[in-house]
N, C-alpha and C. Protein backbone atom coordinates (compact mmCIF):
# COMPACT_ATOMS: atom_id res chain seq x y z
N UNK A 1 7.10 11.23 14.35
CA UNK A 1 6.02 11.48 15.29
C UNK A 1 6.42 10.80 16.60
N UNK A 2 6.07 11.69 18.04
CA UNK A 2 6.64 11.39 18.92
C UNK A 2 5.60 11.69 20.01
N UNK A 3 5.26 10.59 20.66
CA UNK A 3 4.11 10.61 21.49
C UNK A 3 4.58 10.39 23.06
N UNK A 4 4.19 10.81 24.04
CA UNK A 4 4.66 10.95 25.49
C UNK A 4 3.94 9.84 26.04
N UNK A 5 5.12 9.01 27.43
CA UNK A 5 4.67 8.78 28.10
C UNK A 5 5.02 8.79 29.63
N UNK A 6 4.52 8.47 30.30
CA UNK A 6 5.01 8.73 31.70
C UNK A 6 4.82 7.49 32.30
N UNK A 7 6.20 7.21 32.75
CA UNK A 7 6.33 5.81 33.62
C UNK A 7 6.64 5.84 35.02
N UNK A 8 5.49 5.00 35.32
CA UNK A 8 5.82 4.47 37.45
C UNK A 8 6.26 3.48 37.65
N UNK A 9 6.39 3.15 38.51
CA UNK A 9 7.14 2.02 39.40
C UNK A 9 6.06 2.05 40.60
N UNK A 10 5.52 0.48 40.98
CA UNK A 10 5.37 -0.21 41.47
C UNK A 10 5.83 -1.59 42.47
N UNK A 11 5.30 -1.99 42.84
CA UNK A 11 6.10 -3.16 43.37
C UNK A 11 6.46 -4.43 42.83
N UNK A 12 5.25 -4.44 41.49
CA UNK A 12 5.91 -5.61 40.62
C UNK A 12 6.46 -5.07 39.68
N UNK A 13 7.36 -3.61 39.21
CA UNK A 13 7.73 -3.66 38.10
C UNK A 13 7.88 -2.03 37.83
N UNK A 14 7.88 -2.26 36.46
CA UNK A 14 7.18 -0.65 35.96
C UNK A 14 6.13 -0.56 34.93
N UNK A 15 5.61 0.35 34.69
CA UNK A 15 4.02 0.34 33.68
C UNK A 15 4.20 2.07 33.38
N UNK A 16 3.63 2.00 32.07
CA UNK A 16 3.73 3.34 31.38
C UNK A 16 2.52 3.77 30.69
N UNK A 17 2.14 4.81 30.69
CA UNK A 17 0.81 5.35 30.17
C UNK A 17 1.34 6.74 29.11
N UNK A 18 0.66 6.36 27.70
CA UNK A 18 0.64 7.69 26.56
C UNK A 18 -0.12 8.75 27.75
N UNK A 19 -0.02 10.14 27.24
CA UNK A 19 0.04 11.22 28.26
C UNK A 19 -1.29 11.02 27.07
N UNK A 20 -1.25 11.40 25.82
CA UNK A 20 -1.72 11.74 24.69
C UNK A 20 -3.15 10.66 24.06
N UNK A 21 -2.64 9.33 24.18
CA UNK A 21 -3.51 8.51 24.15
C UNK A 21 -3.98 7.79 24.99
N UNK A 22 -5.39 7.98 25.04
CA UNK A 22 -6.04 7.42 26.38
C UNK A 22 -6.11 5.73 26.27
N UNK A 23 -5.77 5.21 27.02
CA UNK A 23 -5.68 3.21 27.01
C UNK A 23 -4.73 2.72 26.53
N UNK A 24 -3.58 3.53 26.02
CA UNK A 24 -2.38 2.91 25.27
C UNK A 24 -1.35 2.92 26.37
N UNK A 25 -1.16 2.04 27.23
CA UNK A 25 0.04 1.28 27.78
C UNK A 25 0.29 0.17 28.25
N UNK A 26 1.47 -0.26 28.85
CA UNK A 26 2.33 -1.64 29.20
C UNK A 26 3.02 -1.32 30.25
N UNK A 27 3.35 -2.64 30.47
CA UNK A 27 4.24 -2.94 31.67
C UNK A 27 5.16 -3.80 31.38
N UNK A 28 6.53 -3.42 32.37
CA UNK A 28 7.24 -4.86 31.88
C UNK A 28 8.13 -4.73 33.45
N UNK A 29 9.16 -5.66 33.52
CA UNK A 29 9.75 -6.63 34.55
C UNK A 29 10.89 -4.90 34.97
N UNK A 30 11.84 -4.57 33.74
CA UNK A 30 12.90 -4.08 33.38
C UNK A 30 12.29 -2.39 32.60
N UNK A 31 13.24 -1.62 33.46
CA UNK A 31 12.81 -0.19 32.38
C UNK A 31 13.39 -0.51 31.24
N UNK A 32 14.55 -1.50 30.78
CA UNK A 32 14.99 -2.04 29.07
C UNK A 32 13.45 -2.59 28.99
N UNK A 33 13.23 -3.27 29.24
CA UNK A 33 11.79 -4.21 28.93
C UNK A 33 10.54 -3.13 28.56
N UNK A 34 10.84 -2.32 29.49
CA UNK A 34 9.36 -1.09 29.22
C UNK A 34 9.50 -0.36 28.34
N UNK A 35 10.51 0.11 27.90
CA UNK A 35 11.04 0.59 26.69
C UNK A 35 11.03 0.21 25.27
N UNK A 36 11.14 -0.86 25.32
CA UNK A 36 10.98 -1.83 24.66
C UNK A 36 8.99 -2.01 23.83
N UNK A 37 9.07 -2.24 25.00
CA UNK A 37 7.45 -2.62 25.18
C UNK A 37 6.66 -1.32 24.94
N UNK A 38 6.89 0.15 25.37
CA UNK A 38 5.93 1.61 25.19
C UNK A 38 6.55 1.74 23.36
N UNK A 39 7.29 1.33 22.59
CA UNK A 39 7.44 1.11 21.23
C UNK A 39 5.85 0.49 20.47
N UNK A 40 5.97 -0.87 20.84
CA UNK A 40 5.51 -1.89 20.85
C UNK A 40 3.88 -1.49 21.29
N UNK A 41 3.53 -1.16 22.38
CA UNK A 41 2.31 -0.72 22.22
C UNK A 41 1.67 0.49 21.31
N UNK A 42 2.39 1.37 21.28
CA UNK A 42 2.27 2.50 20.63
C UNK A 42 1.91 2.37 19.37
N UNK A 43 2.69 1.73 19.08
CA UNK A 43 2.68 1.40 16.94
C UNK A 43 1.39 0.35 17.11
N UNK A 44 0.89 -0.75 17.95
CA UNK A 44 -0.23 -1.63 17.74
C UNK A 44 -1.50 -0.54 18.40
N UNK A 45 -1.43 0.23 19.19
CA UNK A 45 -2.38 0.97 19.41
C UNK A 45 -3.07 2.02 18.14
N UNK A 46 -1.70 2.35 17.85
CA UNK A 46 -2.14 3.19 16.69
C UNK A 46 -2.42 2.33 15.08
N UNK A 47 -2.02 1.02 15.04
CA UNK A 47 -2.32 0.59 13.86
C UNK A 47 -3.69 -0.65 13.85
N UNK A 48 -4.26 -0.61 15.54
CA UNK A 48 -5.20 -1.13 15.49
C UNK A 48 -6.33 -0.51 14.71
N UNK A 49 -6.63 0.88 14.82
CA UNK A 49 -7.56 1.15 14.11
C UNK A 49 -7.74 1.64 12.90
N UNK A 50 -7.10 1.03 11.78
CA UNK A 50 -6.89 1.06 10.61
C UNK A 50 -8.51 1.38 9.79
N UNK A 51 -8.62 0.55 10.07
CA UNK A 51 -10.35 0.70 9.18
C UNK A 51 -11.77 1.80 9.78
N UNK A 52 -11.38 2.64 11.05
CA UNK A 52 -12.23 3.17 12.08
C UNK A 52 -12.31 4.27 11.22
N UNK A 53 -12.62 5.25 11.50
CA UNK A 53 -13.09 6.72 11.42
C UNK A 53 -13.22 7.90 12.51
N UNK A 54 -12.25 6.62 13.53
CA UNK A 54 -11.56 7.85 14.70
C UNK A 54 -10.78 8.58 14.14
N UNK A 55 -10.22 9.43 14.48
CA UNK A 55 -9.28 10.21 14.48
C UNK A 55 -8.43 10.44 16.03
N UNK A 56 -7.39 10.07 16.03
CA UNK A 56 -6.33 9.99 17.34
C UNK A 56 -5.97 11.45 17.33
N UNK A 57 -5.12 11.45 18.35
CA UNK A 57 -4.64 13.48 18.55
C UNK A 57 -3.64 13.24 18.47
N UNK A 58 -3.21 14.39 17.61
CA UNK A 58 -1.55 14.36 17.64
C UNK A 58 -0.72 14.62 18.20
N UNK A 59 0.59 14.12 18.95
CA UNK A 59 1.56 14.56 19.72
C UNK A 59 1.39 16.01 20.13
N UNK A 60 1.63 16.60 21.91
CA UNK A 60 1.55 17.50 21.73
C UNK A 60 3.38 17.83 21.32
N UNK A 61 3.37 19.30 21.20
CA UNK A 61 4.53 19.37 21.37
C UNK A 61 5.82 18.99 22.16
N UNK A 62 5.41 19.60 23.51
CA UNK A 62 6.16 19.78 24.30
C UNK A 62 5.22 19.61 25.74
N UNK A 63 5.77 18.25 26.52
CA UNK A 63 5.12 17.69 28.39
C UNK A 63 6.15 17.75 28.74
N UNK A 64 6.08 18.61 30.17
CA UNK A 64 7.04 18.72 30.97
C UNK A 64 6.55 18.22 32.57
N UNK A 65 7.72 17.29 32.77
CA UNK A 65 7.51 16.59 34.19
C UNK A 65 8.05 15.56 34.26
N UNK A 66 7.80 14.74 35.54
CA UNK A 66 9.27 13.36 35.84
C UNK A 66 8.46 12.44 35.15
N UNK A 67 9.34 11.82 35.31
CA UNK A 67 9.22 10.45 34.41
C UNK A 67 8.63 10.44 33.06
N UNK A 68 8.89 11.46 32.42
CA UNK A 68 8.35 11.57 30.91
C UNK A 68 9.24 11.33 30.06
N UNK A 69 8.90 9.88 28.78
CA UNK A 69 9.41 9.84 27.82
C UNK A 69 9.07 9.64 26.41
N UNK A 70 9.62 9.99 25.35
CA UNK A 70 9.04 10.18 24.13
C UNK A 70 9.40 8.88 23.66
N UNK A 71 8.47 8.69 22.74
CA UNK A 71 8.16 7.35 22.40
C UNK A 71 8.02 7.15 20.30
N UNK A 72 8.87 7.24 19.70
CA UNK A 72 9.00 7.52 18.23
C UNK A 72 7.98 6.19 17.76
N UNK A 73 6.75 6.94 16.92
CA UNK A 73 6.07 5.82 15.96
C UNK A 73 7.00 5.40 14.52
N UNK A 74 6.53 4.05 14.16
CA UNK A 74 6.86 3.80 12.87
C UNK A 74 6.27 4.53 11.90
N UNK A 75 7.48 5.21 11.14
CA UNK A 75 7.20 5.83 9.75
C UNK A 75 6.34 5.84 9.24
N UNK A 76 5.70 4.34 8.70
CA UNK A 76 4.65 3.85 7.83
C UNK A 76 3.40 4.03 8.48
N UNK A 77 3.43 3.64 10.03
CA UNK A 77 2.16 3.75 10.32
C UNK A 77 2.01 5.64 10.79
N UNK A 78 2.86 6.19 10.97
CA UNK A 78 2.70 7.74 11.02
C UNK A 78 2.29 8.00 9.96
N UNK A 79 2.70 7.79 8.97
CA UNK A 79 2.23 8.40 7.69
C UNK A 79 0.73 8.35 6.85
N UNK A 80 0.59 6.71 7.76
CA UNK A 80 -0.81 6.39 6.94
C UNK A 80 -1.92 7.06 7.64
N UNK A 81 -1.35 7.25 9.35
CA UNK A 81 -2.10 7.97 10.51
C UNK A 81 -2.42 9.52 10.21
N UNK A 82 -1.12 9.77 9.37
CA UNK A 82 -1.62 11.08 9.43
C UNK A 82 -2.55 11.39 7.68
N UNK A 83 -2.64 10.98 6.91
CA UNK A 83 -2.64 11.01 5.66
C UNK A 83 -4.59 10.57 5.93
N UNK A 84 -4.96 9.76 6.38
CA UNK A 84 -5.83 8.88 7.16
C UNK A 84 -6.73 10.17 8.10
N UNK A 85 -6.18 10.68 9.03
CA UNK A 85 -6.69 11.88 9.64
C UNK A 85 -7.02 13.13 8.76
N UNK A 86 -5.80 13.03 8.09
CA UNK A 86 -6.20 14.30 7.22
C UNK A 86 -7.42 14.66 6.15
N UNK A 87 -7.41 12.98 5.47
CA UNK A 87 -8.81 13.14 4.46
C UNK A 87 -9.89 13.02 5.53
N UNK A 88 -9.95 12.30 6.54
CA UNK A 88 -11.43 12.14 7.21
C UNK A 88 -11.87 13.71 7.81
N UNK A 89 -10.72 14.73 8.33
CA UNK A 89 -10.92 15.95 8.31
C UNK A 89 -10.82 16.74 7.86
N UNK A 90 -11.13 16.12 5.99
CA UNK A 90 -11.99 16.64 5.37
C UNK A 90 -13.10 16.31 4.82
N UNK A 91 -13.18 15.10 5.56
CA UNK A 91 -14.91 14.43 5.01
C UNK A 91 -15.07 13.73 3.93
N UNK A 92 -13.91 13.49 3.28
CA UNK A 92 -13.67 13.05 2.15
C UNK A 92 -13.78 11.41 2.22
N UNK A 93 -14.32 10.38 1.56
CA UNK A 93 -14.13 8.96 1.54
C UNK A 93 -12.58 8.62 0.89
N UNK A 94 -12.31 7.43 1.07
CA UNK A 94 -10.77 7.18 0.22
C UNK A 94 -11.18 6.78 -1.01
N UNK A 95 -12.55 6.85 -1.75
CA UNK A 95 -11.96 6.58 -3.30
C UNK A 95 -12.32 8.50 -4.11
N UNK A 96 -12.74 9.10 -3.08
CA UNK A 96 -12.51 10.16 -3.32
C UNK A 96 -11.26 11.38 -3.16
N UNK A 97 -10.81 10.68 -2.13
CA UNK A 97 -9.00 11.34 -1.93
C UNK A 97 -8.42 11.03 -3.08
N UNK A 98 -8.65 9.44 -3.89
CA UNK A 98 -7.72 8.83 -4.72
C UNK A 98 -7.93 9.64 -5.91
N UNK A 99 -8.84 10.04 -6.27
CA UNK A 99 -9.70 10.65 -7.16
C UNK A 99 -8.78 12.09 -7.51
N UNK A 100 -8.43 12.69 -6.60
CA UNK A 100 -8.05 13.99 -6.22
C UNK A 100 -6.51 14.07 -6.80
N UNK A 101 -5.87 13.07 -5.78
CA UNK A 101 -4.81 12.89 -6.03
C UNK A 101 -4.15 11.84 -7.46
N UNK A 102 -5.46 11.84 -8.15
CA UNK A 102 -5.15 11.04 -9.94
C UNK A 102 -4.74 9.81 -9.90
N UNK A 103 -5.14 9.41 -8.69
CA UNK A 103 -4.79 7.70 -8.97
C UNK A 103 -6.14 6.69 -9.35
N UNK A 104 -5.73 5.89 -10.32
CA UNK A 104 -6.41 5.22 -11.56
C UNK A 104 -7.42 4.49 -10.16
N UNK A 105 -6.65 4.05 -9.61
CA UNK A 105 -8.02 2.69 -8.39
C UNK A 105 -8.19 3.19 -7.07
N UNK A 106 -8.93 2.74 -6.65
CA UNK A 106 -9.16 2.85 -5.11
C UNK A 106 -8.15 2.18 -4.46
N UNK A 107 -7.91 0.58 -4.72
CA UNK A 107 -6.47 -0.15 -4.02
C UNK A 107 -5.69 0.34 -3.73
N UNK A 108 -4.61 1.43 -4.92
CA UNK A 108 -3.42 2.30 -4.54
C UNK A 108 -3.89 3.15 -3.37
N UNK A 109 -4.50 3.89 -3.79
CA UNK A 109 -4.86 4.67 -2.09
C UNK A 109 -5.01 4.17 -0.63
N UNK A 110 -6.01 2.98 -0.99
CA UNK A 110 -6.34 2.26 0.14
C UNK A 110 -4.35 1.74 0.79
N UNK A 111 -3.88 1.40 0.13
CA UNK A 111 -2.53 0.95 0.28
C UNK A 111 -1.63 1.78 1.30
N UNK A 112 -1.93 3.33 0.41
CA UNK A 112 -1.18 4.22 1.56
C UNK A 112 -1.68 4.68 2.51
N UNK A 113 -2.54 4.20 3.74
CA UNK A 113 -3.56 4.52 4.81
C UNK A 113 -3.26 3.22 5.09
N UNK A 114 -2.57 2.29 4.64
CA UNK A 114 -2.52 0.84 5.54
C UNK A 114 -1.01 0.81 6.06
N UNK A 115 -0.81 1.21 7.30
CA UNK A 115 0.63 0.70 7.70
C UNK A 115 1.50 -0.46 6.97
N UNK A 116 1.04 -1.18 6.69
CA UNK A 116 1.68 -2.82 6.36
C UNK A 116 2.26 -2.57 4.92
N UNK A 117 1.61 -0.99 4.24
CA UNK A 117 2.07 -1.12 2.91
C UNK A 117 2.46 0.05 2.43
N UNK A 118 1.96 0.87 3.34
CA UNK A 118 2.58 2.79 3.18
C UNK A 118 4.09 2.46 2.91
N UNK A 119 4.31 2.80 1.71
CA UNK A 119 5.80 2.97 1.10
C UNK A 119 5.64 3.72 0.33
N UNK A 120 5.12 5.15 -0.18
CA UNK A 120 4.78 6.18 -0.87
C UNK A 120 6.20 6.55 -1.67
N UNK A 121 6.44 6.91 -3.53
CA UNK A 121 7.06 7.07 -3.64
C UNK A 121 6.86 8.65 -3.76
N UNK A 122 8.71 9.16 -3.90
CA UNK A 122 8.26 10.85 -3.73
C UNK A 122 7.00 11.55 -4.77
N UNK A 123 6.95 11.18 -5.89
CA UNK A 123 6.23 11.92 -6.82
C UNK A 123 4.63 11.67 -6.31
N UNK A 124 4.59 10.54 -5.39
CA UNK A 124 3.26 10.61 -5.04
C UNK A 124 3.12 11.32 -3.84
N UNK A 125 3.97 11.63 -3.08
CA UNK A 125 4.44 12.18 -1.59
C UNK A 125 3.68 13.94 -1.67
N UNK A 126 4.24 14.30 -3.43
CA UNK A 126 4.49 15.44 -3.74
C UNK A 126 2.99 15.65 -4.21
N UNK A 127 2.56 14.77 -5.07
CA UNK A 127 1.14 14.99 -5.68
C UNK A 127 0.07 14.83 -4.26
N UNK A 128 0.10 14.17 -3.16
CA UNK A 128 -0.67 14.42 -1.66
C UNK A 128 -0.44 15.25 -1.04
N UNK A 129 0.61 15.97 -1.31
CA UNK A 129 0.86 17.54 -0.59
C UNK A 129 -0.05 18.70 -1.73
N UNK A 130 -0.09 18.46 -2.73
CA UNK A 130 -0.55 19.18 -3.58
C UNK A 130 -2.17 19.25 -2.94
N UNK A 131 -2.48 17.95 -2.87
CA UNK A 131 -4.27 17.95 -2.39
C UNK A 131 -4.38 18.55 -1.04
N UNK A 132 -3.42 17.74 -0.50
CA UNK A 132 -3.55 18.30 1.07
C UNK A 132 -2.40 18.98 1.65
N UNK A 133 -2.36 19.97 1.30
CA UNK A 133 -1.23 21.31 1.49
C UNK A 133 -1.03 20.95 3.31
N UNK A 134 -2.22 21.00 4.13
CA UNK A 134 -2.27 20.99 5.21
C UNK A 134 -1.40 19.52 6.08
N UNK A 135 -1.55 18.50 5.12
CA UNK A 135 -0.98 17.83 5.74
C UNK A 135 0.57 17.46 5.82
N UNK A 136 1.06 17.22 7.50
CA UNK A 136 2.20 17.88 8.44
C UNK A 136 3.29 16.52 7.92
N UNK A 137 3.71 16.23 6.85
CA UNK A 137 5.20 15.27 7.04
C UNK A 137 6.06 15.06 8.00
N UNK A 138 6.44 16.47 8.60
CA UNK A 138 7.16 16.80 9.50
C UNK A 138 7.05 15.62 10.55
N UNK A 139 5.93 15.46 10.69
CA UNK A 139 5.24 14.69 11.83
C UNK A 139 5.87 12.89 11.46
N UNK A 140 6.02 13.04 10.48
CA UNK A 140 6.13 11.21 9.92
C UNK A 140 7.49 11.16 10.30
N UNK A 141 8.62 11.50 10.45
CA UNK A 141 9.89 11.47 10.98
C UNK A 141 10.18 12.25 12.37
């Protein structure tokens, strides 16, 4: 998953804004530094709201214009982001996703919707595609 942003220059520096997410950016000294740093916000922007019932938008495809650069999320938290989006649009609670997908507790589920612990093995990868056909992997790499 690959989210846009577009960076200016100023007189102290440079600062970058998600095209995609509204309030998610940084600044730093160095475009290494901002680079650095539009990583870094991105993955805490998106793993701040772990427990919410927002739903974020997904990358668009394709922004065209200067100073635009793509910005790759972490795996784990893509995955839990999208897995996370997907049951809430379907209205579903997480001990009812877990339910679906045949897992014995609520914890295991809760686990894979938490960045810090999304490590899904394939057979479970395979049994959440089964529930949620709709939801995009593609997107997690």
């Amino acid at each position: 998953m690959h989210y846009h942003f577009r960076i200016h220059t100023d007189k102290t520096g440079y600062w970058a804004e998600c095209i995609e997410l509204k309030g998610c950016m940084t600044q730093a000294d160095s475009k290494e530094e901002l680079n650095a740093n539009i990583h870094e916000a991105l993955n805490l922007y998106l793993n701040d709201n772990e427990d919410s019932k927002s739903i974020f938008p997904l990358p668009r495809k394709k922004i065209s214009g200067r100073n635009i650069v793509l910005a790759a999320v972490d795996p784990k938290i893509a995955f839990s982001q999208i897995l996370r989006m997907t049951r809430l649009k379907r209205g579903l609670s997480q001990k009812q996703a877990a339910s679906l997908i045949g897992m014995k507790n609520l914890y295991s589920y809760q686990r894979l919707e938490s960045p810090k612990s999304a490590n899904p093995a394939l057979s479970t990868i395979a049994r959440i595609k089964q529930v949620f056909p709709e939801l995009e992997l593609d997107q997690v790499v």
